[in-house]
PDB file of N, CA and C in Angstrom:
ATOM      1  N   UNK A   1     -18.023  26.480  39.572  1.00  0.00           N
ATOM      2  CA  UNK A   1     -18.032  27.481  38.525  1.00  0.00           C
ATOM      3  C   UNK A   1     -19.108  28.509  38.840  1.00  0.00           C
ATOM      4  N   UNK A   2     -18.945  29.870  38.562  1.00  0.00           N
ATOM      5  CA  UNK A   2     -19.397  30.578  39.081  1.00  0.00           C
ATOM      6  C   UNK A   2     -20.028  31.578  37.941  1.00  0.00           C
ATOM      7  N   UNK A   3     -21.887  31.442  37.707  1.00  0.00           N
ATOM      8  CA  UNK A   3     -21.952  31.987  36.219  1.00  0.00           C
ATOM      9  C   UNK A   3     -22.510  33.766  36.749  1.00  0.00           C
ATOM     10  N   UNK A   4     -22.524  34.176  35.739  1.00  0.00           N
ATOM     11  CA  UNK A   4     -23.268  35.248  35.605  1.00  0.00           C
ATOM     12  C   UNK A   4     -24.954  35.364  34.755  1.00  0.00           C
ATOM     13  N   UNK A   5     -25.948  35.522  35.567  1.00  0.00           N
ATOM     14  CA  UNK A   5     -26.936  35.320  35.058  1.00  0.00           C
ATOM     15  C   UNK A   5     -27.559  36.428  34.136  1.00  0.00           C
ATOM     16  N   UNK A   6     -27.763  36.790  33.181  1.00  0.00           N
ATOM     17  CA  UNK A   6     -28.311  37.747  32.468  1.00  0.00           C
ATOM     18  C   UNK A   6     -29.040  37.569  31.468  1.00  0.00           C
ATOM     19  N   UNK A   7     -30.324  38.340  31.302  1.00  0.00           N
ATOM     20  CA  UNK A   7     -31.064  38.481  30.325  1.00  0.00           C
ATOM     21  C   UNK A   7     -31.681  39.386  29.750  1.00  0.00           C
ATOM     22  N   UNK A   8     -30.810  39.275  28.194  1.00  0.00           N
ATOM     23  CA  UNK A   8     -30.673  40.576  27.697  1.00  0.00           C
ATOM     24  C   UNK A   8     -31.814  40.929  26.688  1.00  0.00           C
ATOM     25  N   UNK A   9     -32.603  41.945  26.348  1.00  0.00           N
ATOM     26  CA  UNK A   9     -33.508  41.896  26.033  1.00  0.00           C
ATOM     27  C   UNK A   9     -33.170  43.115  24.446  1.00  0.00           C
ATOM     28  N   UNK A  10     -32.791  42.996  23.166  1.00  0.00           N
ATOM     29  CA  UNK A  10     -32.357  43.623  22.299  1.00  0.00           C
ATOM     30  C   UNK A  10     -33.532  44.354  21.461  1.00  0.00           C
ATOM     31  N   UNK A  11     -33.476  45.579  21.381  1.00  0.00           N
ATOM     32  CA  UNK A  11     -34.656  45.902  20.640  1.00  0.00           C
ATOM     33  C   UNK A  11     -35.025  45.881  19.482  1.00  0.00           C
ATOM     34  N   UNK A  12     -36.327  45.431  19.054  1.00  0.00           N
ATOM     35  CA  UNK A  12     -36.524  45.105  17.587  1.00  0.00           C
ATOM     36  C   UNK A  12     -36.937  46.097  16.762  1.00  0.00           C
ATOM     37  N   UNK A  13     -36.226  46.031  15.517  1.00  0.00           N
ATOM     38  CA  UNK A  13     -36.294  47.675  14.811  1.00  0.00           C
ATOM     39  C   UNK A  13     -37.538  47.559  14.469  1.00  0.00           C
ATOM     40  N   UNK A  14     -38.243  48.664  14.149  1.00  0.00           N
ATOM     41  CA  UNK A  14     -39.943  48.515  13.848  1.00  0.00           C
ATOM     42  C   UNK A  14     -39.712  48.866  12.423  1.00  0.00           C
ATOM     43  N   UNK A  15     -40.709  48.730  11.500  1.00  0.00           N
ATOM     44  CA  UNK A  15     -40.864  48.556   9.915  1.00  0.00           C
ATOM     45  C   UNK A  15     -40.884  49.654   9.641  1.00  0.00           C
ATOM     46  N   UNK A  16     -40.326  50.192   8.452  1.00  0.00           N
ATOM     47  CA  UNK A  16     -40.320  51.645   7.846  1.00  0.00           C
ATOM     48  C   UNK A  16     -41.453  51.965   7.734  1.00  0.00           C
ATOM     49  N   UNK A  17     -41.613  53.224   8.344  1.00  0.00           N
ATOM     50  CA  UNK A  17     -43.102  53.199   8.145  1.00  0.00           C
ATOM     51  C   UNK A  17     -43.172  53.992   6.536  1.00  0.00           C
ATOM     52  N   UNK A  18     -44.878  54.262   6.300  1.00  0.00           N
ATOM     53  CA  UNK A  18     -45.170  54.606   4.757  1.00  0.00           C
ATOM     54  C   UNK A  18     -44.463  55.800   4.558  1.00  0.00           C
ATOM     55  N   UNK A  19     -44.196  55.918   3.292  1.00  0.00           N
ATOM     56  CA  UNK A  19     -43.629  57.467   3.176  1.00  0.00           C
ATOM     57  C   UNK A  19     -45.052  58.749   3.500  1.00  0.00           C
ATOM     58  N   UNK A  20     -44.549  59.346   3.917  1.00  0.00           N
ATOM     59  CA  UNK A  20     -45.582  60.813   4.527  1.00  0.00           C
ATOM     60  C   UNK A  20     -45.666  61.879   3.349  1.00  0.00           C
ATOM     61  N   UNK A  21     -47.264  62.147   3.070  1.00  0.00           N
ATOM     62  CA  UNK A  21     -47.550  62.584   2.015  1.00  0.00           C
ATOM     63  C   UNK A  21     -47.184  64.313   2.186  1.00  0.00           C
ATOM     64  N   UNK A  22     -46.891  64.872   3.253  1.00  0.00           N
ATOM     65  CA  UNK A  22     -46.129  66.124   4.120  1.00  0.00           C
ATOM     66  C   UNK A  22     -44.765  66.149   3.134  1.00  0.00           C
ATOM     67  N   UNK A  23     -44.373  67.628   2.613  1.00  0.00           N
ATOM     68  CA  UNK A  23     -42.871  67.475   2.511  1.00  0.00           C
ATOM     69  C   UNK A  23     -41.711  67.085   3.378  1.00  0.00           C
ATOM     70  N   UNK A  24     -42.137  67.094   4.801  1.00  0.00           N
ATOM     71  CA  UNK A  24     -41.093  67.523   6.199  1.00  0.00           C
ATOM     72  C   UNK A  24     -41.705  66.680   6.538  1.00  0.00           C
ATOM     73  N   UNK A  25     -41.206  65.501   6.748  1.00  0.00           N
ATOM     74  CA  UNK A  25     -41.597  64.472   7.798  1.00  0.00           C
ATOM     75  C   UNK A  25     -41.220  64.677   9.337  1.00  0.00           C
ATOM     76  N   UNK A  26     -41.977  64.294  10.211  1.00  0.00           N
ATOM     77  CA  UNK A  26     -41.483  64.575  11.507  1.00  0.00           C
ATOM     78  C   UNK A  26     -40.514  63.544  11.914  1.00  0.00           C
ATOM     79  N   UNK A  27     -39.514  64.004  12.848  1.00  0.00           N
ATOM     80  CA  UNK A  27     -38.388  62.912  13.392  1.00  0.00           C
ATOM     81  C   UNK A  27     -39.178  61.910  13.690  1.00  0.00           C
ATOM     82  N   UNK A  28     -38.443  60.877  13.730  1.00  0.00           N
ATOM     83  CA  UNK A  28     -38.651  59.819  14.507  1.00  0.00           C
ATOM     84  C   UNK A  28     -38.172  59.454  15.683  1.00  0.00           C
ATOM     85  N   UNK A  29     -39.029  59.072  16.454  1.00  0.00           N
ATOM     86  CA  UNK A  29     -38.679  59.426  17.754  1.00  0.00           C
ATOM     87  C   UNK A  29     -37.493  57.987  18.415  1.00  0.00           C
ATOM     88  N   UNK A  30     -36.852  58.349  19.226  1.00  0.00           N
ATOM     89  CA  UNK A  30     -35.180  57.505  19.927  1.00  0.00           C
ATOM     90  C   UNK A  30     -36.125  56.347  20.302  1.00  0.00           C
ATOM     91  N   UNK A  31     -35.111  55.413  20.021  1.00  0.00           N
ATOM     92  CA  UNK A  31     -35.900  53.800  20.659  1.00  0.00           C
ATOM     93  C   UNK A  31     -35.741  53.564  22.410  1.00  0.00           C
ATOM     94  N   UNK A  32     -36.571  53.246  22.402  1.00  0.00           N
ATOM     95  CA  UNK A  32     -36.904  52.970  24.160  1.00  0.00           C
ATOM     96  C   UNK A  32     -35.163  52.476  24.473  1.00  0.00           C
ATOM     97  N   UNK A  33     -35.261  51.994  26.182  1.00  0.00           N
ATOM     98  CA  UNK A  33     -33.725  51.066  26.594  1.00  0.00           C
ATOM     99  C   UNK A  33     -34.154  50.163  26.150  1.00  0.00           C
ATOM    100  N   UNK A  34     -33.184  49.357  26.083  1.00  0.00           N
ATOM    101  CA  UNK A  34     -33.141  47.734  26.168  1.00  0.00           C
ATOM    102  C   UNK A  34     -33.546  47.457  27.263  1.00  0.00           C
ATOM    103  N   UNK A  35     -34.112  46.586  28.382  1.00  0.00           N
ATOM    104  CA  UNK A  35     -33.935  46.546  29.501  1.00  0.00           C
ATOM    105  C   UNK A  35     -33.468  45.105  30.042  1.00  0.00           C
ATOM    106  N   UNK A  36     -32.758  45.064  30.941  1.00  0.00           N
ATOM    107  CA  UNK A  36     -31.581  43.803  31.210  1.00  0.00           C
ATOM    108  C   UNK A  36     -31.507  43.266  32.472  1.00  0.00           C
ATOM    109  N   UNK A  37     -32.659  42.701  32.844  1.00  0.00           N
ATOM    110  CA  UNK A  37     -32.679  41.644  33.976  1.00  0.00           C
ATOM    111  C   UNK A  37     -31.452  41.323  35.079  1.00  0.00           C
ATOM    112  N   UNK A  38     -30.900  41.646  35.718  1.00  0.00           N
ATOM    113  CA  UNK A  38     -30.043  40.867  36.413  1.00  0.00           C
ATOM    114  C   UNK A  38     -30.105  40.563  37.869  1.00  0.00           C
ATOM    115  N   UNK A  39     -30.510  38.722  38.087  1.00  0.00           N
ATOM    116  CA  UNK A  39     -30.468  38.896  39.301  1.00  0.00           C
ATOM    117  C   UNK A  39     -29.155  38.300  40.221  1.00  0.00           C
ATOM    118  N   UNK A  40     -29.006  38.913  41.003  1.00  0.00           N
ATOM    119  CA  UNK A  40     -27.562  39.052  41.932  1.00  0.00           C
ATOM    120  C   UNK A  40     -28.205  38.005  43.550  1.00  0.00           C
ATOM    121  N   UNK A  41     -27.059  36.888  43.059  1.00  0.00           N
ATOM    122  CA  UNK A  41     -27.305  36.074  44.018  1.00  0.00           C
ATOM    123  C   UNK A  41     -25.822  36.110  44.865  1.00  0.00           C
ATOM    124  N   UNK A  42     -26.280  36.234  46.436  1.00  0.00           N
ATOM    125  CA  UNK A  42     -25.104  35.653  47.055  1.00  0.00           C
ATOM    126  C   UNK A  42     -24.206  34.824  46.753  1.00  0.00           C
ATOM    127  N   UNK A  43     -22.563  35.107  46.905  1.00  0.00           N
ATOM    128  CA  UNK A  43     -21.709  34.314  46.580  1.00  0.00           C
ATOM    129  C   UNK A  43     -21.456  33.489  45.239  1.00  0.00           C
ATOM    130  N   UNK A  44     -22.944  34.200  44.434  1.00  0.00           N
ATOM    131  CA  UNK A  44     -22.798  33.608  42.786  1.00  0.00           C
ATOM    132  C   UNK A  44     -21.980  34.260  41.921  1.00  0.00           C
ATOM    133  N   UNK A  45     -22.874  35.728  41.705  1.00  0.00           N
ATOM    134  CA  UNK A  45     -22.671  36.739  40.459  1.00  0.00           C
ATOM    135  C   UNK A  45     -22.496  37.976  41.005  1.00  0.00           C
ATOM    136  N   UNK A  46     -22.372  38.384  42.680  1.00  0.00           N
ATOM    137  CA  UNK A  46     -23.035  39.945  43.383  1.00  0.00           C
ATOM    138  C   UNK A  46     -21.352  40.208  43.496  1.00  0.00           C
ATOM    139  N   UNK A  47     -20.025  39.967  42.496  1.00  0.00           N
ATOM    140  CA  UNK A  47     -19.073  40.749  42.628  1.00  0.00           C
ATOM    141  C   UNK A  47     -18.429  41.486  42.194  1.00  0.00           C
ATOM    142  N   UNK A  48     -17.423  42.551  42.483  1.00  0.00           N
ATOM    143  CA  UNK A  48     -16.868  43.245  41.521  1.00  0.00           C
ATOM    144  C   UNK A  48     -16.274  42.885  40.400  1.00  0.00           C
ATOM    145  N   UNK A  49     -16.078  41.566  40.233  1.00  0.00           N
ATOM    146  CA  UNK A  49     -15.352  41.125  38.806  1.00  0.00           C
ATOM    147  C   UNK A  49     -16.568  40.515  38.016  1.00  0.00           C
ATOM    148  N   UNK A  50     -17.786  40.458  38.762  1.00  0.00           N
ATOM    149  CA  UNK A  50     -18.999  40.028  37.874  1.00  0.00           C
ATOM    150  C   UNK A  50     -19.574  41.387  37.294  1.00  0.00           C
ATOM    151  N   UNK A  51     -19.791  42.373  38.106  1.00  0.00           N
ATOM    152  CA  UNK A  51     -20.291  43.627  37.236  1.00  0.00           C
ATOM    153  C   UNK A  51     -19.493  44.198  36.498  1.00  0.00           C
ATOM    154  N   UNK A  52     -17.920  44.220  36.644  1.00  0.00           N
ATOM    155  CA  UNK A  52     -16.997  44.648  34.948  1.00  0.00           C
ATOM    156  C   UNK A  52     -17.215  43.595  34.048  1.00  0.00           C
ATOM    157  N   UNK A  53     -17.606  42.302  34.072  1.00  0.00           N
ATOM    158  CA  UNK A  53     -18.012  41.209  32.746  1.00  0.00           C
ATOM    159  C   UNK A  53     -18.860  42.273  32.155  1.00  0.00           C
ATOM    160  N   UNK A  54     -20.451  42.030  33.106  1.00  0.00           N
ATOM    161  CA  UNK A  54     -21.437  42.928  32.821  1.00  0.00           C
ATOM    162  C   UNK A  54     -20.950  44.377  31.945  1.00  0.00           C
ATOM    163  N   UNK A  55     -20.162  45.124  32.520  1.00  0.00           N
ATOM    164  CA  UNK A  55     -20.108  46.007  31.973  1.00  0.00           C
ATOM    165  C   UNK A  55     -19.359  46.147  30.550  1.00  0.00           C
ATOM    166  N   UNK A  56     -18.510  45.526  30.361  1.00  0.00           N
ATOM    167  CA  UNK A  56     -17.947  44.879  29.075  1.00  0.00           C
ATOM    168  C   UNK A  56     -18.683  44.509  27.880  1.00  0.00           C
ATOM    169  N   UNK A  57     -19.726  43.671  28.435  1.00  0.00           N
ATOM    170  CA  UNK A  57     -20.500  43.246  27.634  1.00  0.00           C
ATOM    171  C   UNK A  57     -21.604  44.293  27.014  1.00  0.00           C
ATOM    172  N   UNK A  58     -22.187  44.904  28.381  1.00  0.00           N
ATOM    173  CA  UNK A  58     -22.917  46.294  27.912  1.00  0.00           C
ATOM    174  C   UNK A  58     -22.456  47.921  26.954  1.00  0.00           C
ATOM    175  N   UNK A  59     -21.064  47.702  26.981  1.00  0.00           N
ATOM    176  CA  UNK A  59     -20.163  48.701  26.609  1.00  0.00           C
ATOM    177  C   UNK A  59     -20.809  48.571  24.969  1.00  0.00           C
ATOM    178  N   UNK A  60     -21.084  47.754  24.706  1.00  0.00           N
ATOM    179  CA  UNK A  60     -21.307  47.383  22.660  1.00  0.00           C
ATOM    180  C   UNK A  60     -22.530  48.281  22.798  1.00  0.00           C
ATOM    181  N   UNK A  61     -23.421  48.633  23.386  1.00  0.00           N
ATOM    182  CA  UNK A  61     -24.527  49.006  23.247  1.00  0.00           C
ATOM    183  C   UNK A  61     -24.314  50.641  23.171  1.00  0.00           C
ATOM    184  N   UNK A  62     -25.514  51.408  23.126  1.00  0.00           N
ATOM    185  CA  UNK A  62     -25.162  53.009  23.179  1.00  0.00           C
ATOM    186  C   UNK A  62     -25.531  53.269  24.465  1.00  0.00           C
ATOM    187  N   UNK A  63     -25.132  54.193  24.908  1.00  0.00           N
ATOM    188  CA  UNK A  63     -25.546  54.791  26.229  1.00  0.00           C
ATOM    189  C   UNK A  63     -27.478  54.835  26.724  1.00  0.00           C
ATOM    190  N   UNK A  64     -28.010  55.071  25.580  1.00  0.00           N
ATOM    191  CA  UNK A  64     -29.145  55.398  25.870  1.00  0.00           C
ATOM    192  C   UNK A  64     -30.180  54.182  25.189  1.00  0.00           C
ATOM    193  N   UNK A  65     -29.375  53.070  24.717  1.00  0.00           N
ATOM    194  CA  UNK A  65     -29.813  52.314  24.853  1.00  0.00           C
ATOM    195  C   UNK A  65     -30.147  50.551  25.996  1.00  0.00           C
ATOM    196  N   UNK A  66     -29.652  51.583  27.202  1.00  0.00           N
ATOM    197  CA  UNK A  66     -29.200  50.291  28.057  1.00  0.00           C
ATOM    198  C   UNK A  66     -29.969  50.740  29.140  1.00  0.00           C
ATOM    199  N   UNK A  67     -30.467  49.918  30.111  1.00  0.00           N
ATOM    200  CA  UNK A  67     -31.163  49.655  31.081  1.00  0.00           C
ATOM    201  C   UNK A  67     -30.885  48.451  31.826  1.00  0.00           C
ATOM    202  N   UNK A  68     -30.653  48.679  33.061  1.00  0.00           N
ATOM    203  CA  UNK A  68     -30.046  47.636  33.918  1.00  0.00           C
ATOM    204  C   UNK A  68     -30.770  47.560  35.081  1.00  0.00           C
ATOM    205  N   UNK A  69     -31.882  46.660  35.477  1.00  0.00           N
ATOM    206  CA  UNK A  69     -32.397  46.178  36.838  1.00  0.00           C
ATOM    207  C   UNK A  69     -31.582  45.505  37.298  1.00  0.00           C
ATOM    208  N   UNK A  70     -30.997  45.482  38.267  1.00  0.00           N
ATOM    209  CA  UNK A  70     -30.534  44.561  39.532  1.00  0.00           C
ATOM    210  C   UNK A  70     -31.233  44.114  39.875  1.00  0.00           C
ATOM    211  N   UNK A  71     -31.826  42.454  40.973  1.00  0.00           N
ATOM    212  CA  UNK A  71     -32.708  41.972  41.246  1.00  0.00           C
ATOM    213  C   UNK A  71     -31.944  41.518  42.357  1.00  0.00           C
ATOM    214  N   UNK A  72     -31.854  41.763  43.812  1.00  0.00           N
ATOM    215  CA  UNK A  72     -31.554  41.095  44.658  1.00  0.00           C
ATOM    216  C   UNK A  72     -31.889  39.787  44.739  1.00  0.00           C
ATOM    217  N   UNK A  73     -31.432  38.741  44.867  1.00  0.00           N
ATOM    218  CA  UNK A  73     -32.038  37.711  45.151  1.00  0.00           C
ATOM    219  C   UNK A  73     -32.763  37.510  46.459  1.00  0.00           C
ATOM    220  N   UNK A  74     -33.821  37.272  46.479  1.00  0.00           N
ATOM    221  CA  UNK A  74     -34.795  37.282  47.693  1.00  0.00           C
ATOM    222  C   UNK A  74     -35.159  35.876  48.770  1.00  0.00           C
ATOM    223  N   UNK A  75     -34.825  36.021  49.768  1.00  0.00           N
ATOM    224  CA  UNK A  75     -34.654  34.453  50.910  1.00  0.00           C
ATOM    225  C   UNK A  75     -36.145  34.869  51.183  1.00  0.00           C
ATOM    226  N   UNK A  76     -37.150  34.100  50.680  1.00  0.00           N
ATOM    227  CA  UNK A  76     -38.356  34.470  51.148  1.00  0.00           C
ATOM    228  C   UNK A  76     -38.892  32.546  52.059  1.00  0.00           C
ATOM    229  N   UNK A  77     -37.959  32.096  52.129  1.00  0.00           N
ATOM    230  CA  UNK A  77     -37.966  30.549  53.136  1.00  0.00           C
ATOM    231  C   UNK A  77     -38.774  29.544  52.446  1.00  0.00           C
ATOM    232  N   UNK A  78     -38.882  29.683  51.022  1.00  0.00           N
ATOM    233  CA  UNK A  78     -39.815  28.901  50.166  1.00  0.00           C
ATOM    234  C   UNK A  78     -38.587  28.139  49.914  1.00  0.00           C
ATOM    235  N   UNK A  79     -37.797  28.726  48.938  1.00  0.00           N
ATOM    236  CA  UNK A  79     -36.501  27.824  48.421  1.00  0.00           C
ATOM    237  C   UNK A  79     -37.081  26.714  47.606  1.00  0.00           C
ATOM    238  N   UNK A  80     -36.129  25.752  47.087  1.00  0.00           N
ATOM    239  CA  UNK A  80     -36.027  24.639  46.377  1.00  0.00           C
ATOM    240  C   UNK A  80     -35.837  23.430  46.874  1.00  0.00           C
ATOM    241  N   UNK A  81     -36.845  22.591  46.742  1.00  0.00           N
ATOM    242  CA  UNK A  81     -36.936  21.286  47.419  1.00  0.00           C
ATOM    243  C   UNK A  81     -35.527  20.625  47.632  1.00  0.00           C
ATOM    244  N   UNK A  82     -35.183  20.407  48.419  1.00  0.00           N
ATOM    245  CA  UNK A  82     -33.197  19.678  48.799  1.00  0.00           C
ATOM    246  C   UNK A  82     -32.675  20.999  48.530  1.00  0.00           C
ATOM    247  N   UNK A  83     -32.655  21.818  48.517  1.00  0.00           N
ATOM    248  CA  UNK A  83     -31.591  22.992  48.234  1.00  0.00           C
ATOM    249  C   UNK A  83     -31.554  23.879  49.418  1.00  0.00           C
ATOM    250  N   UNK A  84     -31.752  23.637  50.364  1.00  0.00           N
ATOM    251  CA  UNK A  84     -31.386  24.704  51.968  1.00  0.00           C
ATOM    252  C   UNK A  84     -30.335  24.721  51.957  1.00  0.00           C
ATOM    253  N   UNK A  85     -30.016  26.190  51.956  1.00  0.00           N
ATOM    254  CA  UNK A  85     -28.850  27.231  52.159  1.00  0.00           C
ATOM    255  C   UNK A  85     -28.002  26.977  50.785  1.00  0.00           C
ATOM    256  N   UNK A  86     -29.213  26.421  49.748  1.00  0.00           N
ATOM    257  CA  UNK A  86     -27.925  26.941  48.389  1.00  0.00           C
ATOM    258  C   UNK A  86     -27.685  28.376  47.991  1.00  0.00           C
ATOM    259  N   UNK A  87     -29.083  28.984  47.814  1.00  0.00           N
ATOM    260  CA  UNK A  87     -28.750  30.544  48.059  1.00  0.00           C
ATOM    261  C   UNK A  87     -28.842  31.721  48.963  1.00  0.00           C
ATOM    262  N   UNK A  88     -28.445  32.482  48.634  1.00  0.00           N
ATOM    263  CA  UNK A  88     -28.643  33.451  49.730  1.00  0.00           C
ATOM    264  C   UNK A  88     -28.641  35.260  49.132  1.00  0.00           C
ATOM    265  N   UNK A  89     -29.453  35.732  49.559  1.00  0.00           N
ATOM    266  CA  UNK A  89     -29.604  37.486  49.426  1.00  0.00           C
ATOM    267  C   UNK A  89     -28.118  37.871  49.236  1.00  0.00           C
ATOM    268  N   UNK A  90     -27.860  38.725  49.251  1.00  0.00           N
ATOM    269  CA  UNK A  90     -26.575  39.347  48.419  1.00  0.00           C
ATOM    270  C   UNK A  90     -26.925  40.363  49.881  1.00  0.00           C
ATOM    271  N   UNK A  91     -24.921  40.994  49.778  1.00  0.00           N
ATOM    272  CA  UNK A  91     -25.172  41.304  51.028  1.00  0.00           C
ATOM    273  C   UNK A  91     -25.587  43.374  50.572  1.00  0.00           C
ATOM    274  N   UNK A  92     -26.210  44.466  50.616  1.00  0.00           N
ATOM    275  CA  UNK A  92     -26.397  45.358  50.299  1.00  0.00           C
ATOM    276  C   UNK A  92     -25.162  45.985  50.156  1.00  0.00           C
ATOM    277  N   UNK A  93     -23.903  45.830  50.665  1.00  0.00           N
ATOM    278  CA  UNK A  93     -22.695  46.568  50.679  1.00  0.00           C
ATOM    279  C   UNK A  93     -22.275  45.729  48.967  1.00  0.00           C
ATOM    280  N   UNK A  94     -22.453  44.653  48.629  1.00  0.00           N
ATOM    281  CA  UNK A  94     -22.142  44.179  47.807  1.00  0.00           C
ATOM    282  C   UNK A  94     -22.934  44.985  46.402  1.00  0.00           C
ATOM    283  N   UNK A  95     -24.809  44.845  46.660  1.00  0.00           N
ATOM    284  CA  UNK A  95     -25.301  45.461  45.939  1.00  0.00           C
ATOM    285  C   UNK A  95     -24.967  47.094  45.159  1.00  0.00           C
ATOM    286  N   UNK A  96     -24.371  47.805  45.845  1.00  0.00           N
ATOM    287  CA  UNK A  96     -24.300  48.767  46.103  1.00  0.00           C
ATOM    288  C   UNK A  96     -22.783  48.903  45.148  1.00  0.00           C
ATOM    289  N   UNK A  97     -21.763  47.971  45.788  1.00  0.00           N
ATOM    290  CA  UNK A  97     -20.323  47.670  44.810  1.00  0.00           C
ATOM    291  C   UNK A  97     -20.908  47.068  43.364  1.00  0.00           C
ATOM    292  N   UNK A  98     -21.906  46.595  43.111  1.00  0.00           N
ATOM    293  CA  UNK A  98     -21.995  45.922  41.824  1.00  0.00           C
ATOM    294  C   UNK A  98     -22.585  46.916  41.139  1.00  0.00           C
ATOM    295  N   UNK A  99     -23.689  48.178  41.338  1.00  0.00           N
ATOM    296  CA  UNK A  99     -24.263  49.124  40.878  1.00  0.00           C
ATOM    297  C   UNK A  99     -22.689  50.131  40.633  1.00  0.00           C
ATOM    298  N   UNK A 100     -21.746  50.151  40.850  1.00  0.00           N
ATOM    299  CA  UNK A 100     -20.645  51.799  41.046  1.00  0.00           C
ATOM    300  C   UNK A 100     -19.863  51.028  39.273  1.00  0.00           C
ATOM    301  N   UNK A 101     -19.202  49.933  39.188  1.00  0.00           N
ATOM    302  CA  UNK A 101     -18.967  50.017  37.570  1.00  0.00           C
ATOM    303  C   UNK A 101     -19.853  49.954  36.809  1.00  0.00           C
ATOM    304  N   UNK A 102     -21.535  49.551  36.874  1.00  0.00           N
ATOM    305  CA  UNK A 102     -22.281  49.642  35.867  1.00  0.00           C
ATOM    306  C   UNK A 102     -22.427  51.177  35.579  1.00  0.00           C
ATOM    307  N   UNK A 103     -22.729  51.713  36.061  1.00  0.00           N
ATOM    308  CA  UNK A 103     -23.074  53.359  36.160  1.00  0.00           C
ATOM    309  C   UNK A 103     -21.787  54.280  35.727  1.00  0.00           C
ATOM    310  N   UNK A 104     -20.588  53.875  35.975  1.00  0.00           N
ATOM    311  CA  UNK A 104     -19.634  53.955  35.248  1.00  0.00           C
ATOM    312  C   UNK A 104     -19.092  54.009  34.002  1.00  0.00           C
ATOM    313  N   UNK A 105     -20.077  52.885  34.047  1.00  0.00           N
ATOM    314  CA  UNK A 105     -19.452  51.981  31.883  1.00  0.00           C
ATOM    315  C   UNK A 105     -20.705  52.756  31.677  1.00  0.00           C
ATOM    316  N   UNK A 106     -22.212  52.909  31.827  1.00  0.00           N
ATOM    317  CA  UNK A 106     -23.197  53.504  31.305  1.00  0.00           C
ATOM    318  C   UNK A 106     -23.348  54.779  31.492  1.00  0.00           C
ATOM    319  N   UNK A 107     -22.786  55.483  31.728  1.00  0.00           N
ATOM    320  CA  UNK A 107     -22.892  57.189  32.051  1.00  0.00           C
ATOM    321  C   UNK A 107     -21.683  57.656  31.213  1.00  0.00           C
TER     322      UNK A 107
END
């Protein structure tokens, strides 16, 4: 089974602030992105039918509320005790296919 890893980070509305003793209150200013973790492991989550989930899922949100890191997964030869060659870096042609529908659904 083959998951998709994500972690989504939703922003928390901040408290009304006091009423302003000014007739004309100034706007309030747009809420930051969300910002949304994703790391893309070889042969896990780094495919085109994993970034339209992604993008599906991100579609509920507003445009200017979304932010999407990609995180290559990184072979730095440390790995996980018994786990040689469970993962592996994602290949950049892949990276590159998983970034073209996010930017899509978010633009």
């Amino acid at each position: 089974m083959r998951a998709l890893l994500v972690e989504v980070a939703l922003p928390i509305p901040s408290p009304s602030p006091s009423p302003s003793p000014s007739p004309s209150p100034s706007p309030s200013p747009s809420p930051s992105p969300s910002p949304n973790q994703v790391a893309l492991i070889g042969g896990v989550n780094d495919q085109l039918h994993h970034a339209q989930e992604l993008g599906r899922f991100l579609a509920a949100f507003a445009r200017d509320e979304v932010l999407v890191n990609l995180i290559p997964y990184n072979e730095n030869g440390l790995g996980l005790p018994g786990a040689d060659g469970l993962f592996h870096a994602p290949a950049m042609e892949d990276v590159h296919a998983f970034q073209l529908p996010l930017t899509l659904t978010l633009t």
